[in-house]
C-alpha atoms as a PDB file:
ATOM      1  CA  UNK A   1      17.461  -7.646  -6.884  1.00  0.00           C
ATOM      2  CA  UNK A   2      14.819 -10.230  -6.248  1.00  0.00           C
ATOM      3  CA  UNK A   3      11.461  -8.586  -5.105  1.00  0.00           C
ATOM      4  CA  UNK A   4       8.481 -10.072  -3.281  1.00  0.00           C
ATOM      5  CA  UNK A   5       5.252  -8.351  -3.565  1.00  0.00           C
ATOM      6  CA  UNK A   6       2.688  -8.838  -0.334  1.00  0.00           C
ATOM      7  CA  UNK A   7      -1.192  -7.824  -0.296  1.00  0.00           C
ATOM      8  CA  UNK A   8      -2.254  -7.350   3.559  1.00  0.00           C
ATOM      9  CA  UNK A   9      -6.324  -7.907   3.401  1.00  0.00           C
ATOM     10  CA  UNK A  10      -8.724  -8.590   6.084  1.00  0.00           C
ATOM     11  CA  UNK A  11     -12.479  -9.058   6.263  1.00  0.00           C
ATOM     12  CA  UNK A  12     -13.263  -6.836   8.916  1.00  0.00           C
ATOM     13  CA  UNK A  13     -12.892  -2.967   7.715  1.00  0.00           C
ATOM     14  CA  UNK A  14     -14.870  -0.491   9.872  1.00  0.00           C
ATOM     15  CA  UNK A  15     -15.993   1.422   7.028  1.00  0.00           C
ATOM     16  CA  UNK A  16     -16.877  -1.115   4.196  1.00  0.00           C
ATOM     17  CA  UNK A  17     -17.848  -4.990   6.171  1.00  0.00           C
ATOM     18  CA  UNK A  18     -16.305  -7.437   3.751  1.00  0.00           C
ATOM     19  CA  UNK A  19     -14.260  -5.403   1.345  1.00  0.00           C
ATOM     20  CA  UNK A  20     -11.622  -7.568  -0.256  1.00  0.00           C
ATOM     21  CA  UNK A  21     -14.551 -10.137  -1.328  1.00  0.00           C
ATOM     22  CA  UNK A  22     -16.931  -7.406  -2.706  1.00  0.00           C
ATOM     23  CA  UNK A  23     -17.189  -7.814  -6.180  1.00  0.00           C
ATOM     24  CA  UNK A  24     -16.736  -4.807  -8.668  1.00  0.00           C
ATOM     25  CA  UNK A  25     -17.421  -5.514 -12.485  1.00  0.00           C
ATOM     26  CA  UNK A  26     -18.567  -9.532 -10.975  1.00  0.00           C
ATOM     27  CA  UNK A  27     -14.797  -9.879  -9.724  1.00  0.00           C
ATOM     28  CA  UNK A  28     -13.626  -9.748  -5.799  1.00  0.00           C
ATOM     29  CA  UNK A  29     -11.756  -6.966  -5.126  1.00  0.00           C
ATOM     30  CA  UNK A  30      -8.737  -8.825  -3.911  1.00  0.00           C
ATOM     31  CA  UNK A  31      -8.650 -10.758  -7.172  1.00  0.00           C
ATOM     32  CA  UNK A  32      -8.273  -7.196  -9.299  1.00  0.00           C
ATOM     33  CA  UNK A  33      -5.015  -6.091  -6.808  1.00  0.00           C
ATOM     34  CA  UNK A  34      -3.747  -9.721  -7.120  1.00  0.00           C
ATOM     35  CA  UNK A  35      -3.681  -9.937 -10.742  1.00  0.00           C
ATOM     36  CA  UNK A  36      -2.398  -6.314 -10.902  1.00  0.00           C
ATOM     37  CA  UNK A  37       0.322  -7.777  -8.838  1.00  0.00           C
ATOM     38  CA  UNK A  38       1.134 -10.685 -11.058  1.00  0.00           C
ATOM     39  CA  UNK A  39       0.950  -8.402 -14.322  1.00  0.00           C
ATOM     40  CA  UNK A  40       3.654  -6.068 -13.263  1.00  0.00           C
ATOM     41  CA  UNK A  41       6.098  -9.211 -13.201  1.00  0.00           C
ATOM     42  CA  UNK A  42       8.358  -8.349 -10.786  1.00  0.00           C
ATOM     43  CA  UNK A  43       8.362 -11.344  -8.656  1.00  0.00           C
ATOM     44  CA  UNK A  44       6.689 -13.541  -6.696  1.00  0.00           C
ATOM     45  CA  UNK A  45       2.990 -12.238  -5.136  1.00  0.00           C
ATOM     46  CA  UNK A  46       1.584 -13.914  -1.726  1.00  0.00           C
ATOM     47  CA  UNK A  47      -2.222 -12.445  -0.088  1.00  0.00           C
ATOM     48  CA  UNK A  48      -1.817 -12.293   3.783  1.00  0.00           C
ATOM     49  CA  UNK A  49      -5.035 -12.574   4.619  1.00  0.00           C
ATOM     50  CA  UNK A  50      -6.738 -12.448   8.099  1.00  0.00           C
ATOM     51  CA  UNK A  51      -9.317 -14.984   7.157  1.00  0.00           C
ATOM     52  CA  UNK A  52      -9.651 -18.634   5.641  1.00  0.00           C
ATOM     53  CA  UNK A  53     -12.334 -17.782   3.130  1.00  0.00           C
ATOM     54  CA  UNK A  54      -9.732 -15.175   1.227  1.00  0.00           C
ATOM     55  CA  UNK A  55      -6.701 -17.791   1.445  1.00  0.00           C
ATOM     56  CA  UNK A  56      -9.191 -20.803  -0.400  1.00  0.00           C
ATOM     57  CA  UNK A  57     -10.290 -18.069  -2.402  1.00  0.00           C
ATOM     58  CA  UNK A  58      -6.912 -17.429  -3.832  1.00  0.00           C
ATOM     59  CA  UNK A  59      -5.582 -20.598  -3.536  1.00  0.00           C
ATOM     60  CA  UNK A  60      -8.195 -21.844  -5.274  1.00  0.00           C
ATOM     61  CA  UNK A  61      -7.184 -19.618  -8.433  1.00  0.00           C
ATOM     62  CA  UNK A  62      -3.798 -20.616  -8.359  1.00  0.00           C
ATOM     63  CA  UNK A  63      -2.391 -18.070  -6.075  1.00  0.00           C
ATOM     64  CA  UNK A  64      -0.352 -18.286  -2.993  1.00  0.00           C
ATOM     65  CA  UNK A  65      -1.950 -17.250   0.076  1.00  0.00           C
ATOM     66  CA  UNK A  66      -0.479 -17.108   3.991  1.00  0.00           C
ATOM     67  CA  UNK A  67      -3.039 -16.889   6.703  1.00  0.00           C
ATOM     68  CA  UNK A  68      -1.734 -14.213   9.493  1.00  0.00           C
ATOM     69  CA  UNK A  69      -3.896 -12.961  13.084  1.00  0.00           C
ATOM     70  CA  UNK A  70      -6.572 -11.082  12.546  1.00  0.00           C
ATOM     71  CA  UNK A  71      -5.566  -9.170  15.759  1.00  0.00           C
ATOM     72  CA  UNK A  72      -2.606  -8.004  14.153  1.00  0.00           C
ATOM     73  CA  UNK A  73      -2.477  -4.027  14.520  1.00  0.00           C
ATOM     74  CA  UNK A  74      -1.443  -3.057  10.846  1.00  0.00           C
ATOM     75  CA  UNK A  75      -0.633  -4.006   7.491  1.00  0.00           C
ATOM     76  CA  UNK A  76       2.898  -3.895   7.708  1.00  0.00           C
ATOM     77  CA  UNK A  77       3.027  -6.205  10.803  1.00  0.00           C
ATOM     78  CA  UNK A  78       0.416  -8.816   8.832  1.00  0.00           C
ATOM     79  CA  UNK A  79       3.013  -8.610   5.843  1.00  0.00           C
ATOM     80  CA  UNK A  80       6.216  -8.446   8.480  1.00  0.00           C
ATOM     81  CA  UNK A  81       4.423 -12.249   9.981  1.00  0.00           C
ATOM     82  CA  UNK A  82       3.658 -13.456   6.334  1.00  0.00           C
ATOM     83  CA  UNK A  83       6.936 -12.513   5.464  1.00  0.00           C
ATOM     84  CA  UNK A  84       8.869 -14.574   8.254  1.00  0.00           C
ATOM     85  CA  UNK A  85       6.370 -17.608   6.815  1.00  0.00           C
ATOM     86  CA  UNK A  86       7.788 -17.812   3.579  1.00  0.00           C
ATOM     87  CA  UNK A  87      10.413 -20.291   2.674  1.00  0.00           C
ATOM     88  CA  UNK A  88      13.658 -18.813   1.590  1.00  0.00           C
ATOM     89  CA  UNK A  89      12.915 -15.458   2.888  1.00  0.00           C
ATOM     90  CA  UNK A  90      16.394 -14.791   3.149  1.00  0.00           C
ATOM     91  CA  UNK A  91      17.049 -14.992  -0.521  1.00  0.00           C
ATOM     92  CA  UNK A  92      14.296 -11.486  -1.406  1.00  0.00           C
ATOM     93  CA  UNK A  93      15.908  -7.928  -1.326  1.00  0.00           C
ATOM     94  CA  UNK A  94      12.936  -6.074  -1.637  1.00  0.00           C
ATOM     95  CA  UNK A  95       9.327  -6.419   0.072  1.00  0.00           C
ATOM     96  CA  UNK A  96       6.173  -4.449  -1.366  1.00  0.00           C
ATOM     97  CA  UNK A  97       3.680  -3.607   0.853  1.00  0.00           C
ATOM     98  CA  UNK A  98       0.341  -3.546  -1.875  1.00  0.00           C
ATOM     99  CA  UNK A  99      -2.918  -2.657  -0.111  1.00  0.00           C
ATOM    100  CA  UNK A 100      -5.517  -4.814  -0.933  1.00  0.00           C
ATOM    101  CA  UNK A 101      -8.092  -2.310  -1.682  1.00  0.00           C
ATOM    102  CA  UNK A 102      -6.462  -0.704  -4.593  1.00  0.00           C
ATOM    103  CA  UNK A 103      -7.726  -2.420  -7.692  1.00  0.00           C
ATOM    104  CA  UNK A 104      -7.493   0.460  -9.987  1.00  0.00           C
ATOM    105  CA  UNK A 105      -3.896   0.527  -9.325  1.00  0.00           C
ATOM    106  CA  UNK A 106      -1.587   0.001 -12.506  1.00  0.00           C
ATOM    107  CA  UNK A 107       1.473  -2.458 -12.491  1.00  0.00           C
ATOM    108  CA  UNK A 108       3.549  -0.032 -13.666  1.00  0.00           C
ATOM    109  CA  UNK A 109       2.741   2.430 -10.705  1.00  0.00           C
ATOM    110  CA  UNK A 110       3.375  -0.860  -8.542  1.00  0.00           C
ATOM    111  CA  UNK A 111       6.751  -0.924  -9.928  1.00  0.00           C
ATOM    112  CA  UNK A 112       7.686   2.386  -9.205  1.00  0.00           C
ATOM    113  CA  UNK A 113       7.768   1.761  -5.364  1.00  0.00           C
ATOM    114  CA  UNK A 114      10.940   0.330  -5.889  1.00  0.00           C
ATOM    115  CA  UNK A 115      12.382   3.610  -6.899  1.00  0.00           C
ATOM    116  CA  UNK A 116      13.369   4.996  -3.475  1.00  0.00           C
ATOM    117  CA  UNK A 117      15.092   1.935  -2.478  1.00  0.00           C
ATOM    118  CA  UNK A 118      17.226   1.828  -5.674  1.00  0.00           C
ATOM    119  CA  UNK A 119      18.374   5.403  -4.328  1.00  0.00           C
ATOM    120  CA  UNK A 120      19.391   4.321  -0.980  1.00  0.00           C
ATOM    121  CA  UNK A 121      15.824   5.056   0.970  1.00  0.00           C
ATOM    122  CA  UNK A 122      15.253   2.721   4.023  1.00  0.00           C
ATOM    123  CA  UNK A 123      11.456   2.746   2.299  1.00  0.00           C
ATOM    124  CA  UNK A 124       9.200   3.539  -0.362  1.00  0.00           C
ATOM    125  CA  UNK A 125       6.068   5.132  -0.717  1.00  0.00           C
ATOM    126  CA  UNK A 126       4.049   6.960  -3.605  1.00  0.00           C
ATOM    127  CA  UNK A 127       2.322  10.086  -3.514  1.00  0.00           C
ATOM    128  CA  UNK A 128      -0.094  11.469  -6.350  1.00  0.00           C
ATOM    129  CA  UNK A 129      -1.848  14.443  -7.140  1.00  0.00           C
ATOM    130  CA  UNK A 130      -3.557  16.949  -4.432  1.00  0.00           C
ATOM    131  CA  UNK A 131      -7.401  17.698  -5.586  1.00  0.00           C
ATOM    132  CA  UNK A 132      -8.862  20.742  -4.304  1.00  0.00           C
ATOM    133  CA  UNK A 133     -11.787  18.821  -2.462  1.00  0.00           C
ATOM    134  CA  UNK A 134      -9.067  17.075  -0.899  1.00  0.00           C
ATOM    135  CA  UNK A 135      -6.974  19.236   1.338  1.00  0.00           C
ATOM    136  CA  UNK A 136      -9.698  19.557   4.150  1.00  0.00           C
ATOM    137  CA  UNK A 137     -10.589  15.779   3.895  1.00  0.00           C
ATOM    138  CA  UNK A 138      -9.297  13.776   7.214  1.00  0.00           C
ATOM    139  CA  UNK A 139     -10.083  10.942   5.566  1.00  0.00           C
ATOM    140  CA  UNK A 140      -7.093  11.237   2.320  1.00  0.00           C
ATOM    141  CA  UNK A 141      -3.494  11.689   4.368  1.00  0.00           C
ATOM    142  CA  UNK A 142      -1.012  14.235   2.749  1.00  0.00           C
ATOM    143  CA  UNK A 143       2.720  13.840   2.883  1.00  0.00           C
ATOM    144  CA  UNK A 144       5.089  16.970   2.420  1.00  0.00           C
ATOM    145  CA  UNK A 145       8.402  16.388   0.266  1.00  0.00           C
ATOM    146  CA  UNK A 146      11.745  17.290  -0.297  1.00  0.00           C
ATOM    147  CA  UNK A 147      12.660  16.521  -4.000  1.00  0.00           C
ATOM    148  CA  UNK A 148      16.244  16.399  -5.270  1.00  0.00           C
ATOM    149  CA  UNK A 149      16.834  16.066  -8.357  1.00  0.00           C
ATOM    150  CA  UNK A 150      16.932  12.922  -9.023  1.00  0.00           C
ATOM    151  CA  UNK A 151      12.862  12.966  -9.113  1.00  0.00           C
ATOM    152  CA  UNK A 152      12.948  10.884  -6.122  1.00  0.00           C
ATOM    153  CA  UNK A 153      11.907  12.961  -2.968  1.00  0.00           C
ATOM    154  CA  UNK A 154      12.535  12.270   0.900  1.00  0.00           C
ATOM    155  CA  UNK A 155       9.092  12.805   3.242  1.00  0.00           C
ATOM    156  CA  UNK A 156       8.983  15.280   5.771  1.00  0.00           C
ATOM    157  CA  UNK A 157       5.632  15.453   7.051  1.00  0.00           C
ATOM    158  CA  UNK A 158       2.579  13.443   6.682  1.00  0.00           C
ATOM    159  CA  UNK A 159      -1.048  14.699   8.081  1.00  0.00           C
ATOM    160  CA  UNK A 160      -4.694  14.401   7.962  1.00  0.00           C
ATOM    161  CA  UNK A 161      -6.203  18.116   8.526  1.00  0.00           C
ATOM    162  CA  UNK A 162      -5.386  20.696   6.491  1.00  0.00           C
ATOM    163  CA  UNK A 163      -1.509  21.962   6.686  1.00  0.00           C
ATOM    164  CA  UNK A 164      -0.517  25.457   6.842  1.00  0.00           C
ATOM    165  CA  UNK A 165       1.410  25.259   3.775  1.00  0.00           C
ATOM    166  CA  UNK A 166       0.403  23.239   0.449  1.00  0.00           C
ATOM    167  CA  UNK A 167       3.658  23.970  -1.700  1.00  0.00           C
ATOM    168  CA  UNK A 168       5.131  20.109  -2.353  1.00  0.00           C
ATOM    169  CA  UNK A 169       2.072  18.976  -0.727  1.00  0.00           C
ATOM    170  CA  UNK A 170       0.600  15.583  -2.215  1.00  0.00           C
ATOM    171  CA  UNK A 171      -2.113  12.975  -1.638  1.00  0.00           C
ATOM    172  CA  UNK A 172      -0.368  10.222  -0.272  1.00  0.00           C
ATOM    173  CA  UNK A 173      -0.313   6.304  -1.573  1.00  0.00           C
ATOM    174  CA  UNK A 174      -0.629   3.423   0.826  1.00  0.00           C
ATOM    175  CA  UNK A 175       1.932   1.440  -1.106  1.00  0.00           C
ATOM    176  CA  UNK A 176       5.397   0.601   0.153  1.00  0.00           C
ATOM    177  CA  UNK A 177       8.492  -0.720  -0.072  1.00  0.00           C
ATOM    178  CA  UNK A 178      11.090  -2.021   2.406  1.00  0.00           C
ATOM    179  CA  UNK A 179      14.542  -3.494   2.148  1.00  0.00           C
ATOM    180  CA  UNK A 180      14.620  -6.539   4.446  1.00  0.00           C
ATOM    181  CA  UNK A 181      16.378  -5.010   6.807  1.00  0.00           C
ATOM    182  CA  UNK A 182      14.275  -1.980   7.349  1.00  0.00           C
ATOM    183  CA  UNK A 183      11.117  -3.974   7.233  1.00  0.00           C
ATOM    184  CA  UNK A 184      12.636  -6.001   9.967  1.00  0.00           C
ATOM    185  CA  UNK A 185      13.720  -3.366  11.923  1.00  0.00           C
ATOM    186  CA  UNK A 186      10.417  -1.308  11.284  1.00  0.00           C
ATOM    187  CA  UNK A 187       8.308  -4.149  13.365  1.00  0.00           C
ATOM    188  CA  UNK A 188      10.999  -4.052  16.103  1.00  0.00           C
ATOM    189  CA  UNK A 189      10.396  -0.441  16.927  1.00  0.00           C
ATOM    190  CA  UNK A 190       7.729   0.784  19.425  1.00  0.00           C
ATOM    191  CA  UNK A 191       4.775   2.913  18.345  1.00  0.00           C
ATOM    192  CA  UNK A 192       6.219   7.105  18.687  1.00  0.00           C
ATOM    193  CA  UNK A 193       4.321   9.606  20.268  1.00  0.00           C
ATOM    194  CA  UNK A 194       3.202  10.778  16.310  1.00  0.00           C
ATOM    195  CA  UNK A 195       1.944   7.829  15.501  1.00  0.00           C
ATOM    196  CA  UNK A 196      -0.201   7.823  18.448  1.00  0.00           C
ATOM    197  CA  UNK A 197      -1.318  11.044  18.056  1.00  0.00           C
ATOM    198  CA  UNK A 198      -1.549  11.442  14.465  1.00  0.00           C
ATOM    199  CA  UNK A 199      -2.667   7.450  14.391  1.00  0.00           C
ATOM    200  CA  UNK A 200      -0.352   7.232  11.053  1.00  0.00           C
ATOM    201  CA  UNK A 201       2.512   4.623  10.936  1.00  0.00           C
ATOM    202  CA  UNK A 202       4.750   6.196   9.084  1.00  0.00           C
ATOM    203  CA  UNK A 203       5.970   8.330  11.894  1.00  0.00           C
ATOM    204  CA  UNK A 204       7.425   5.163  13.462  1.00  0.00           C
ATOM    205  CA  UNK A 205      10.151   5.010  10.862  1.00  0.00           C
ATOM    206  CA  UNK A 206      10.226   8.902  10.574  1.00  0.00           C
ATOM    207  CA  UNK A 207      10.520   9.563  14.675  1.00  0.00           C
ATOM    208  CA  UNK A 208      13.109   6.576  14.802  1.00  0.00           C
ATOM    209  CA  UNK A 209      15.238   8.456  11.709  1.00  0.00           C
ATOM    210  CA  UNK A 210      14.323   6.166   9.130  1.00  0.00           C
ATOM    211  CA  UNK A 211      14.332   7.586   5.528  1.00  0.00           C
ATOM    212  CA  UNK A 212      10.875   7.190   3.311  1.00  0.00           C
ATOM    213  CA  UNK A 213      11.399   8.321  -0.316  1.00  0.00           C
ATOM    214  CA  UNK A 214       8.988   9.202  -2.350  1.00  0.00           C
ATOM    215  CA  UNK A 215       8.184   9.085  -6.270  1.00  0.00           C
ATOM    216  CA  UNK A 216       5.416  11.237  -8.168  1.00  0.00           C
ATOM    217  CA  UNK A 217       2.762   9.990 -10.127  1.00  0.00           C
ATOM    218  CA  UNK A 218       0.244  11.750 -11.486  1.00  0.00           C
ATOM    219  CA  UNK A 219      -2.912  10.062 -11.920  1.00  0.00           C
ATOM    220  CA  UNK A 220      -2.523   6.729  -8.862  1.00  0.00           C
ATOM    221  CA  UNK A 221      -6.283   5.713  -8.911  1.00  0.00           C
ATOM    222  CA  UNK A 222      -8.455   5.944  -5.172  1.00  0.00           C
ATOM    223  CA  UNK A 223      -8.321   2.992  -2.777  1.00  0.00           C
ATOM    224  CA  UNK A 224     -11.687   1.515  -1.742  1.00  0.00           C
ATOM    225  CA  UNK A 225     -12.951   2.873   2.102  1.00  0.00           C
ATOM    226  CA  UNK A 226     -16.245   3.758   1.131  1.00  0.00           C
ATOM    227  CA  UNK A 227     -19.739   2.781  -1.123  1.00  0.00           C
ATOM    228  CA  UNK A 228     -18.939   6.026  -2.835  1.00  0.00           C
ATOM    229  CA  UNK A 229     -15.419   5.271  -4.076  1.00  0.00           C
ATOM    230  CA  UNK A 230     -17.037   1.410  -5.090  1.00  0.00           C
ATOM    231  CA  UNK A 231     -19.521   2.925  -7.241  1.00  0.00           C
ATOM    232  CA  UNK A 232     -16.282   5.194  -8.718  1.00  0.00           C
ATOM    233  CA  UNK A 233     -14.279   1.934  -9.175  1.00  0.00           C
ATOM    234  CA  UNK A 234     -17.277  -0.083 -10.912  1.00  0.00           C
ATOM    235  CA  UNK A 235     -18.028   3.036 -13.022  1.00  0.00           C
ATOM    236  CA  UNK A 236     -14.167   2.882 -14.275  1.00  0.00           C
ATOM    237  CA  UNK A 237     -14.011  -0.627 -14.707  1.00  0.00           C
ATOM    238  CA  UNK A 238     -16.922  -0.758 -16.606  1.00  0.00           C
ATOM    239  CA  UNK A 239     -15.879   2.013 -18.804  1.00  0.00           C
ATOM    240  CA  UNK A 240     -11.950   0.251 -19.596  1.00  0.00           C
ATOM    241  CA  UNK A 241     -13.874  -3.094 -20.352  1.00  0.00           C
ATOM    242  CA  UNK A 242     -16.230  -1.637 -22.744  1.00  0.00           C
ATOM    243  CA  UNK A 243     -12.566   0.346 -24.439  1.00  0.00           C
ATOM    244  CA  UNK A 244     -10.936  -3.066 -24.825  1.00  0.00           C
END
């Protein structure tokens, strides 16, 4: 199956101005998630970025870059319109969806997105380990699963606040993956009265009866929202460097 891996990034977070250019350990941050892209060799890996100074950026190291609307309301509809601009679309099976502000991710946690899909999801998503100074956080979203026992589960719940049960609770990972098809048919659907509410896209393809499956991983490093999680990410840089 021929996979395509897409990084959605934009200049203008609310939280952190400027994130995918902010440099941790004297790199940009979209350069670590890129190159974790290319290391886990699964295929091809394209930035759709919102701005011109991230596509010379990477297309200035070699990398291919597609320039979507800033306006766009997600990540998965900047990745559905790069997507659409790539030549021979028609010939990838599987799409990732790799934020851009993950660059302590590993490739071989990248990889593992692909999991659901190889048993028959619609999409894939991740989900890690719960910490205790997590649960009341509306800031970290949780997803419920069903496991089988296959290790793969299916998601039946995602939320910010704090649920009323934590049994198969988990901190969930912004990664996905779509088939073609489901990506396709994701972009098609309106926003659901959860999504609205909840403001979390995944209960698009959940109200619509679209299947996400989820696999476990235990330690899936933090994405980068705030100046507290880029001091984290410099401090655990710095520390692998000095190891190799």
């Amino acid at each position: 199956m021929k996979t395509i891996i897409l990084i959605p990034c934009r200049m203008a977070s609310v939280r952190l101005p400027g994130k995918p250019m902010i440099k941790i350990h004297n790199i940009p941050m979209i350069q670590h998630v890129w190159q974790k892209a290319i290391d886990s060799d699964i295929g091809e890996v394209v930035v759709a970025c919102a701005e011109k100074e991230i596509y010379d950026f990477i297309t200035n190291l070699g990398g291919k870059a597609i320039i979507t609307d800033p306006k766009l309301q997600s990540g998965t509809d900047r990745i559905h319109t790069a997507f659409m601009q790539i030549e021979d679309n028609n010939n990838y099976d599987y799409i990732i969806n790799l934020q851009g502000d993950m660059p302590l991710i590993r490739p071989d946690q990248i990889k593992k997105v692909l999991q659901p899909l190889e048993n028959n999801y619609s999409i894939g998503t991740l989900a890690t380990s719960l910490q205790s100074n997590e649960i009341s956080n509306p800031n970290i979203t949780k997803v419920k699963v069903s496991w089988d026992k296959k290790n793969v589960g299916q998601a039946k719940d995602f939320f910010r606040l704090k649920h009323h049960t934590l049994k198969d609770v988990y901190h969930h990972v912004g990664i996905y993956s779509f088939t073609k098809k489901s990506l396709l048919n994701f972009v098609k659907l309106p926003r659901s009265k959860n999504e609205k509410l909840l403001n979390l896209e995944q209960y698009r393809a959940m109200d619509s009866g679209i299947s996400i499956g989820v696999i476990y991983d235990e330690n899936i490093p933090i994405s980068i929202d705030t100046k507290e999680d880029l001091i984290t990410a410099e401090s655990i840089i710095r520390e692998n460097y000095e190891k190799n």
